[in-house]
PDB file of N, CA and C in Angstrom:
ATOM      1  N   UNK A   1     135.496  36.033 -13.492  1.00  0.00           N
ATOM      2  CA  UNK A   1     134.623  35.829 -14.623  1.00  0.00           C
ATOM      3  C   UNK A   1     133.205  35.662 -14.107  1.00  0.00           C
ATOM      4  N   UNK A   2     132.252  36.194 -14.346  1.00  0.00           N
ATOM      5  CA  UNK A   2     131.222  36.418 -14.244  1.00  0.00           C
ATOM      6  C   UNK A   2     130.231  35.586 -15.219  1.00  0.00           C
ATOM      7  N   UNK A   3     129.136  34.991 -14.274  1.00  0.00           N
ATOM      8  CA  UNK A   3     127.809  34.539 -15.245  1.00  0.00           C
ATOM      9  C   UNK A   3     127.157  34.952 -15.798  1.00  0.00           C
ATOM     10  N   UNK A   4     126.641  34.616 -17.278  1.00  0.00           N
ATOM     11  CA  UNK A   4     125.199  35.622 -17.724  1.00  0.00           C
ATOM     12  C   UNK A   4     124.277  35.530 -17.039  1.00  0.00           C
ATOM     13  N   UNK A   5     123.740  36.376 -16.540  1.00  0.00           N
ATOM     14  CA  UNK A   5     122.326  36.365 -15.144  1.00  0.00           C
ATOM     15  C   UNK A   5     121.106  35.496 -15.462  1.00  0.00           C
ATOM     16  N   UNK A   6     121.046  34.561 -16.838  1.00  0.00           N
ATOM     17  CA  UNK A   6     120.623  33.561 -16.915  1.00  0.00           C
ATOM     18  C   UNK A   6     120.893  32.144 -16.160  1.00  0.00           C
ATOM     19  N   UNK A   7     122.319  32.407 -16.065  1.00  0.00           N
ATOM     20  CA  UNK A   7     123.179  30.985 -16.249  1.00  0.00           C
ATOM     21  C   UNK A   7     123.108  30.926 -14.177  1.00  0.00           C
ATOM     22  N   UNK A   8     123.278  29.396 -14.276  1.00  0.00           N
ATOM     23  CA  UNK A   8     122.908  28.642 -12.330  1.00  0.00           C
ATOM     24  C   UNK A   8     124.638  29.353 -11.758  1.00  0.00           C
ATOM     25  N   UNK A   9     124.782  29.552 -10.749  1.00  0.00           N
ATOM     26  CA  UNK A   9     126.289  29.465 -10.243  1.00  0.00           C
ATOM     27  C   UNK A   9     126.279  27.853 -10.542  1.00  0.00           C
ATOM     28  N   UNK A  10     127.852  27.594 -10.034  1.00  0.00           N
ATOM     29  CA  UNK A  10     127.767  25.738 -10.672  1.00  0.00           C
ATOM     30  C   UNK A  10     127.275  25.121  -9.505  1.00  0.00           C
ATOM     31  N   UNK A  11     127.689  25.780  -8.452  1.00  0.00           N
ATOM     32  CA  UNK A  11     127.196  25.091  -6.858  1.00  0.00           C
ATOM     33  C   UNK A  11     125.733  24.284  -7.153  1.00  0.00           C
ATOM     34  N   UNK A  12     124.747  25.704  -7.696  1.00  0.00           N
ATOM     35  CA  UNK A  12     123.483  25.511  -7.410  1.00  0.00           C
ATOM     36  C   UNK A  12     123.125  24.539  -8.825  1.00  0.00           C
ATOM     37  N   UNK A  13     123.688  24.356  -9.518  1.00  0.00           N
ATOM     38  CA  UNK A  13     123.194  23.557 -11.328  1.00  0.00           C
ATOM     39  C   UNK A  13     123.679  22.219 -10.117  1.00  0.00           C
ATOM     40  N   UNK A  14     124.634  21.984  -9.547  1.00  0.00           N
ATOM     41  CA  UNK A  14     125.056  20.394  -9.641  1.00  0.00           C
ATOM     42  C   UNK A  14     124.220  19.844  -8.049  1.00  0.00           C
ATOM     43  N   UNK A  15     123.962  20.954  -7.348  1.00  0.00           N
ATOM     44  CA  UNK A  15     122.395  21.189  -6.628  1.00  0.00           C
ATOM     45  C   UNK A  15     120.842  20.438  -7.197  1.00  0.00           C
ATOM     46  N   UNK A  16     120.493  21.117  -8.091  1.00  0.00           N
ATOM     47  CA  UNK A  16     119.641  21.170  -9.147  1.00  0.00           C
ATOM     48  C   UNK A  16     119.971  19.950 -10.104  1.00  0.00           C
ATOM     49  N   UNK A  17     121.153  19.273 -10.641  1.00  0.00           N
ATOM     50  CA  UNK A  17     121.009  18.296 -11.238  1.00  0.00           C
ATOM     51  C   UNK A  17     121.332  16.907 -10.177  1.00  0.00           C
ATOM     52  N   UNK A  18     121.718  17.190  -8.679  1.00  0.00           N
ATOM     53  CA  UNK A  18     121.283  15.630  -7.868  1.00  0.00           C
ATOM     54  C   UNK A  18     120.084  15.122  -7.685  1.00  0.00           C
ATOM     55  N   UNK A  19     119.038  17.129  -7.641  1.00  0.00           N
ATOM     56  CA  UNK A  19     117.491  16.712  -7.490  1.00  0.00           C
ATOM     57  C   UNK A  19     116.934  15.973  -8.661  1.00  0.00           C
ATOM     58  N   UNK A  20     117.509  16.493  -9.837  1.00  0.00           N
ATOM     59  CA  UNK A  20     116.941  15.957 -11.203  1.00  0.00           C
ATOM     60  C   UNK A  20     117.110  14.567 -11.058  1.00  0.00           C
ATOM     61  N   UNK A  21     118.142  13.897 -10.919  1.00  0.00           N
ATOM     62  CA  UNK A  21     118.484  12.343 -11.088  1.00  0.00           C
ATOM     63  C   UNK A  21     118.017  11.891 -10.368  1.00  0.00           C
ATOM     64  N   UNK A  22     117.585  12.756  -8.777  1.00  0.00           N
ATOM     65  CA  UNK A  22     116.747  11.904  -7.869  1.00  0.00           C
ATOM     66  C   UNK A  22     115.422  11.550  -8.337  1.00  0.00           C
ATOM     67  N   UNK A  23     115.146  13.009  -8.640  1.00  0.00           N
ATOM     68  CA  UNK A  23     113.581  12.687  -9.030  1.00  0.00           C
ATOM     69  C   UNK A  23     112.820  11.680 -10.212  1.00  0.00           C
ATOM     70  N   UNK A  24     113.988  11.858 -11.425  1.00  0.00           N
ATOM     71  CA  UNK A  24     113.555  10.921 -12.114  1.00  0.00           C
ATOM     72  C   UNK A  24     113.623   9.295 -12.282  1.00  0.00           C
ATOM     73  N   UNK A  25     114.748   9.078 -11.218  1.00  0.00           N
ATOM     74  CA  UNK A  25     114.694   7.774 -10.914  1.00  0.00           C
ATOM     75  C   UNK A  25     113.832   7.466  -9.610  1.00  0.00           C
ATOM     76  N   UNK A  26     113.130   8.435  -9.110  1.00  0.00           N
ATOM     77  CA  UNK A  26     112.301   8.063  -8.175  1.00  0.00           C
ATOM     78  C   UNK A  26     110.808   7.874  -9.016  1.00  0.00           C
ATOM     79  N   UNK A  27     110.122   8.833  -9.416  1.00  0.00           N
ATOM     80  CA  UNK A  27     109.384   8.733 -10.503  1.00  0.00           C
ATOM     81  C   UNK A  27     109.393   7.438 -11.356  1.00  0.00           C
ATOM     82  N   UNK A  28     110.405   7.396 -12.513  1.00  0.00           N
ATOM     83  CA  UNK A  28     110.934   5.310 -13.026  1.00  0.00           C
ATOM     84  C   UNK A  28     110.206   4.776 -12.341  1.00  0.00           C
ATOM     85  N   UNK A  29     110.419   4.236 -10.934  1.00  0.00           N
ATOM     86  CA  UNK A  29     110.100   3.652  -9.791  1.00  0.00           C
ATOM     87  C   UNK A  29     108.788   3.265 -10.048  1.00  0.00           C
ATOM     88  N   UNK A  30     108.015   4.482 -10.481  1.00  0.00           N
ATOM     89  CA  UNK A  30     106.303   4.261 -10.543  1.00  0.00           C
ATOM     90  C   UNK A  30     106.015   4.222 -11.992  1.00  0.00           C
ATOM     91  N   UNK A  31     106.919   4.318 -13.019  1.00  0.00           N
ATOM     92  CA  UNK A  31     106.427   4.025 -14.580  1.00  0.00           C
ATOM     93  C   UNK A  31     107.231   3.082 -14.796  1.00  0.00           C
ATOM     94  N   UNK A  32     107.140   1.834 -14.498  1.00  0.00           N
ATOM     95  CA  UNK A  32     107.873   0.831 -15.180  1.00  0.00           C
ATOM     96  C   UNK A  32     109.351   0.870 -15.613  1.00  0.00           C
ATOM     97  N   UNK A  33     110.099   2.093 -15.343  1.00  0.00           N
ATOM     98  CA  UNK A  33     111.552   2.100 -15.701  1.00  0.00           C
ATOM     99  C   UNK A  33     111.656   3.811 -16.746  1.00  0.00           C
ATOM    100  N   UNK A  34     110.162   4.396 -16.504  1.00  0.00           N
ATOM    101  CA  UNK A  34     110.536   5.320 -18.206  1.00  0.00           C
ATOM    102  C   UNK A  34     110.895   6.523 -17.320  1.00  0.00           C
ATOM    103  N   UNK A  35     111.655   6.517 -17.922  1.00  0.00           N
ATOM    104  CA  UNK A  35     112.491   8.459 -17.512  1.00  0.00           C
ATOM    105  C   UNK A  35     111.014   9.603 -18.215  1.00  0.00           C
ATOM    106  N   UNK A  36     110.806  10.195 -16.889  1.00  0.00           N
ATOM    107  CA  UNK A  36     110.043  11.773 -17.766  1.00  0.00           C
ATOM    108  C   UNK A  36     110.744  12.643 -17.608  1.00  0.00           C
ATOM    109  N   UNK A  37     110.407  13.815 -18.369  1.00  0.00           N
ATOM    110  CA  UNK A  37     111.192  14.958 -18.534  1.00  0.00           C
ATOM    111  C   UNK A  37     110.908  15.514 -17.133  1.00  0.00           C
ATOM    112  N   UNK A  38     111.908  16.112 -16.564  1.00  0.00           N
ATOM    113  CA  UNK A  38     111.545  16.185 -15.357  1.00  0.00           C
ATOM    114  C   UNK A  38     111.016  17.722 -15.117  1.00  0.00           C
ATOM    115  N   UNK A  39     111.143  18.844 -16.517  1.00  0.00           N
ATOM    116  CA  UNK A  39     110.491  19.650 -15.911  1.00  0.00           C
ATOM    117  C   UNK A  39     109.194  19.881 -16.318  1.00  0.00           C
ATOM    118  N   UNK A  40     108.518  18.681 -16.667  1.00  0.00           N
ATOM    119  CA  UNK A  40     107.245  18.499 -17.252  1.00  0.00           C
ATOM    120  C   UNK A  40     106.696  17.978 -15.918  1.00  0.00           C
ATOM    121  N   UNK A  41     106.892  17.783 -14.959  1.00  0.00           N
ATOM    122  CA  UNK A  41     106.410  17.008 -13.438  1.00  0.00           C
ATOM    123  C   UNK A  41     106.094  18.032 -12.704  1.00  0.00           C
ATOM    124  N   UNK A  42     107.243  19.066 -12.860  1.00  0.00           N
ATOM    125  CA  UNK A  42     107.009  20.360 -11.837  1.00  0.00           C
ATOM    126  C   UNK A  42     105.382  21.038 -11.533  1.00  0.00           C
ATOM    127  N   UNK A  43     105.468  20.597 -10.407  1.00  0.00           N
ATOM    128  CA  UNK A  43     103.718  21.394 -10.265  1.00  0.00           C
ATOM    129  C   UNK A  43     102.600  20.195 -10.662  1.00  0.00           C
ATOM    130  N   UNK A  44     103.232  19.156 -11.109  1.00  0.00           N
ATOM    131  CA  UNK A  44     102.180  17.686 -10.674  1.00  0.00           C
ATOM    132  C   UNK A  44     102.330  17.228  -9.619  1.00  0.00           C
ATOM    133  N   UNK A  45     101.137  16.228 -10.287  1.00  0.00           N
ATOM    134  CA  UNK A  45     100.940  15.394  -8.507  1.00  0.00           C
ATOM    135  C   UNK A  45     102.096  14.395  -8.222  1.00  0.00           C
ATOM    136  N   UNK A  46     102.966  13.973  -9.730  1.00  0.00           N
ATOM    137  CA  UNK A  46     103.592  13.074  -9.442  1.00  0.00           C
ATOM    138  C   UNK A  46     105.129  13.997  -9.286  1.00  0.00           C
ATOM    139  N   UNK A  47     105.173  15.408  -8.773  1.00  0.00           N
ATOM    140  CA  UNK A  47     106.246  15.990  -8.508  1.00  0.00           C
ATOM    141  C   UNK A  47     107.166  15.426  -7.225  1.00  0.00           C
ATOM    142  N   UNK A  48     108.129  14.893  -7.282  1.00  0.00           N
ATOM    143  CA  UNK A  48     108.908  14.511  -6.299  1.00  0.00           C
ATOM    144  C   UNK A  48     108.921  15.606  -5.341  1.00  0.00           C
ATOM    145  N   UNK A  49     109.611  15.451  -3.916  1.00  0.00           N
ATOM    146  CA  UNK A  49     109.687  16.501  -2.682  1.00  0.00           C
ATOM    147  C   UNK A  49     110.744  17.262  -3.492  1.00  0.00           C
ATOM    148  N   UNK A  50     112.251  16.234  -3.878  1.00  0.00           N
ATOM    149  CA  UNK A  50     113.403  16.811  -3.703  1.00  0.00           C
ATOM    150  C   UNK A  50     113.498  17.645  -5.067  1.00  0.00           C
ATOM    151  N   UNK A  51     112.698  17.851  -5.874  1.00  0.00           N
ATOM    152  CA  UNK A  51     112.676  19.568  -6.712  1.00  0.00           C
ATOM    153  C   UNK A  51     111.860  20.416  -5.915  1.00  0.00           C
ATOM    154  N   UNK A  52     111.005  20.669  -4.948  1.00  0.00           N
ATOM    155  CA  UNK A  52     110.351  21.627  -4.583  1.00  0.00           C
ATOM    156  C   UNK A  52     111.600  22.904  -4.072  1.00  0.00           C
ATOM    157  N   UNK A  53     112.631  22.421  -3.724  1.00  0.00           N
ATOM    158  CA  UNK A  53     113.250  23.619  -3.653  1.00  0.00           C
ATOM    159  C   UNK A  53     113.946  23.972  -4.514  1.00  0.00           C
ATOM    160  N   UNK A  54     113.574  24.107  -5.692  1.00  0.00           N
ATOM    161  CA  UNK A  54     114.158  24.324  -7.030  1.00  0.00           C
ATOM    162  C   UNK A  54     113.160  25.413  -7.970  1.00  0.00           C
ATOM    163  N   UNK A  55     113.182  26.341  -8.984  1.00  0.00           N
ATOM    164  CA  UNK A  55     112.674  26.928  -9.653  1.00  0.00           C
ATOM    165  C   UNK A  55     112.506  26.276 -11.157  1.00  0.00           C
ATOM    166  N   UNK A  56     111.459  25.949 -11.917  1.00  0.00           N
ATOM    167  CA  UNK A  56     111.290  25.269 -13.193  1.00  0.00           C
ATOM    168  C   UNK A  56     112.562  25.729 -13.602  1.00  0.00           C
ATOM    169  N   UNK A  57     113.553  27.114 -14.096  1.00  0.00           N
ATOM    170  CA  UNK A  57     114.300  27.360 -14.656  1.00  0.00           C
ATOM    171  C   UNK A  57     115.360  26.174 -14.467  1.00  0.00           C
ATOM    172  N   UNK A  58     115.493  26.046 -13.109  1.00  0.00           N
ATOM    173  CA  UNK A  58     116.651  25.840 -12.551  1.00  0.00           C
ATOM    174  C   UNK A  58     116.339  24.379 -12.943  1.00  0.00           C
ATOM    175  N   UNK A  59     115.378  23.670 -12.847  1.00  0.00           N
ATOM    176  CA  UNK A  59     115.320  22.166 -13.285  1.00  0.00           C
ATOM    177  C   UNK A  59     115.678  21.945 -14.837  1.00  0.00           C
ATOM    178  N   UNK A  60     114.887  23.178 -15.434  1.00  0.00           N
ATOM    179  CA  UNK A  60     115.294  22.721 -16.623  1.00  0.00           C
ATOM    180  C   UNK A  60     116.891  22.417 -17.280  1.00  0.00           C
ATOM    181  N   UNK A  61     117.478  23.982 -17.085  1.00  0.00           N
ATOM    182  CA  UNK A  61     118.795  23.906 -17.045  1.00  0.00           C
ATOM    183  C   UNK A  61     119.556  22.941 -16.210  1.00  0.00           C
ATOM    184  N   UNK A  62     119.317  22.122 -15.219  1.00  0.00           N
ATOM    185  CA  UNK A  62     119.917  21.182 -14.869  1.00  0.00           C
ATOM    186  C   UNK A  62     119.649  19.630 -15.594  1.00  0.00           C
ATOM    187  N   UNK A  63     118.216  19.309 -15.999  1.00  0.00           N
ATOM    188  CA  UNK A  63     118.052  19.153 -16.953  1.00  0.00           C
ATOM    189  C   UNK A  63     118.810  18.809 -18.262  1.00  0.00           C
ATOM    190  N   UNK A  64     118.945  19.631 -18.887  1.00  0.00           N
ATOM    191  CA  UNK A  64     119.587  19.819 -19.884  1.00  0.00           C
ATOM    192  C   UNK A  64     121.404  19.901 -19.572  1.00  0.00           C
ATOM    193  N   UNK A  65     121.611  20.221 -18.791  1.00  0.00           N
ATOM    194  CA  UNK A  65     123.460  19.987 -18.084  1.00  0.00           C
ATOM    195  C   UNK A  65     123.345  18.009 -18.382  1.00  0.00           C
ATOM    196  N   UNK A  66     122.342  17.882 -17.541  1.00  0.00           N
ATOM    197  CA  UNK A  66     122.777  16.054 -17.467  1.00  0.00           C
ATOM    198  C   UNK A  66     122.656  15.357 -19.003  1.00  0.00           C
ATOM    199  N   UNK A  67     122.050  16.116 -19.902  1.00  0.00           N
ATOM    200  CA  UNK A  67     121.618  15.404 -20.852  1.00  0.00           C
ATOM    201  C   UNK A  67     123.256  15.353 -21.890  1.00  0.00           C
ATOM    202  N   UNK A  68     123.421  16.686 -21.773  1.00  0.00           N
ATOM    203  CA  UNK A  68     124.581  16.818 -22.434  1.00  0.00           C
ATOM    204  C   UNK A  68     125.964  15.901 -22.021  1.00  0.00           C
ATOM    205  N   UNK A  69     125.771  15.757 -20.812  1.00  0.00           N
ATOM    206  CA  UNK A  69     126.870  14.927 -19.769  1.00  0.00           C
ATOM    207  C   UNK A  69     126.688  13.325 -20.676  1.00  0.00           C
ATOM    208  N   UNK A  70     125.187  13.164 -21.074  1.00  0.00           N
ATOM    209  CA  UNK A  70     124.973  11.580 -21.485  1.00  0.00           C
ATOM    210  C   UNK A  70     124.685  11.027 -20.212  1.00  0.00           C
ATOM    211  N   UNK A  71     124.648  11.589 -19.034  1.00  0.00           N
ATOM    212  CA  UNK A  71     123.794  10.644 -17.994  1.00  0.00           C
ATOM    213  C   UNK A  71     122.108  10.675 -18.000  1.00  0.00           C
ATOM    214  N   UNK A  72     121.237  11.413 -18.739  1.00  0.00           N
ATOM    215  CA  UNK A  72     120.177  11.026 -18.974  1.00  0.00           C
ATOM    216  C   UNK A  72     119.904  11.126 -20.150  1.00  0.00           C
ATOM    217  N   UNK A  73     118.918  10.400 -21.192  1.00  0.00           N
ATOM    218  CA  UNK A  73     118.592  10.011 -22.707  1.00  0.00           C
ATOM    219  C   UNK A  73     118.473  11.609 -23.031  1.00  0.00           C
ATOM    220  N   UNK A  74     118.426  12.050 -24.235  1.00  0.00           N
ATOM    221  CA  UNK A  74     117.820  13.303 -24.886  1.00  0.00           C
ATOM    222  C   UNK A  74     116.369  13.018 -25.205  1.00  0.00           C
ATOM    223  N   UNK A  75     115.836  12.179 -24.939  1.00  0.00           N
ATOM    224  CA  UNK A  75     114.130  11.599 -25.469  1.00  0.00           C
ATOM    225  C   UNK A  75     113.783  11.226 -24.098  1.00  0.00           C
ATOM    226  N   UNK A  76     112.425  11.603 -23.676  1.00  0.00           N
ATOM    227  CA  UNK A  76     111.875  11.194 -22.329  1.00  0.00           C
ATOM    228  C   UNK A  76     110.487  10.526 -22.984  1.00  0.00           C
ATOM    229  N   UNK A  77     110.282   9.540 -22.301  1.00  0.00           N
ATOM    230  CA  UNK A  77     108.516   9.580 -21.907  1.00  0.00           C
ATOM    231  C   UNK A  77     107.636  10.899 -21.860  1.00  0.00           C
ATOM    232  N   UNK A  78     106.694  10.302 -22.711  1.00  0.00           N
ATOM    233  CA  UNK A  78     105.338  11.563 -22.244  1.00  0.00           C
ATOM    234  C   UNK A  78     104.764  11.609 -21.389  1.00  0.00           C
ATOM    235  N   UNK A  79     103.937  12.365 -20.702  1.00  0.00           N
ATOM    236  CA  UNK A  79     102.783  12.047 -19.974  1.00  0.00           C
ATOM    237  C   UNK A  79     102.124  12.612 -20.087  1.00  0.00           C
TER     238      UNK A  79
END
């Protein structure tokens, strides 16, 4: 069975969603506890290391994998 050429292999999504949880609880760290969307960071200053080897796609969709899981809120902080 084959992926839609959109979709992560799962290797690389559960790749892509350790960086996500890293980053946004590393990030927390420096806002008082608030989760940001993490692919709203990509390409800031306050971008963590451990997404740089990641593609916005790929954050987002991982992203959005954790949200659905219920391990991160569906509502983030702005910035």
């Amino acid at each position: 069975m084959s992926l839609p050429s959109d979709q992560l292999q799962p290797s690389r999504l559960l790749d892509a969603a350790d960086a996500v949880l890293q980053a946004v609880l590393e990030v927390a760290e420096h806002l008082n506890g608030s989760y940001v969307h993490p692919p709203r960071i990509m390409g800031s200053v306050i971008q963590p290391q451990c997404l740089c080897d990641f593609t916005l796609d790929e954050v987002e969709q991982a992203t959005e994998f954790l949200v659905r899981l219920g391990v991160l809120p569906d509502h983030f902080m702005t910035i």
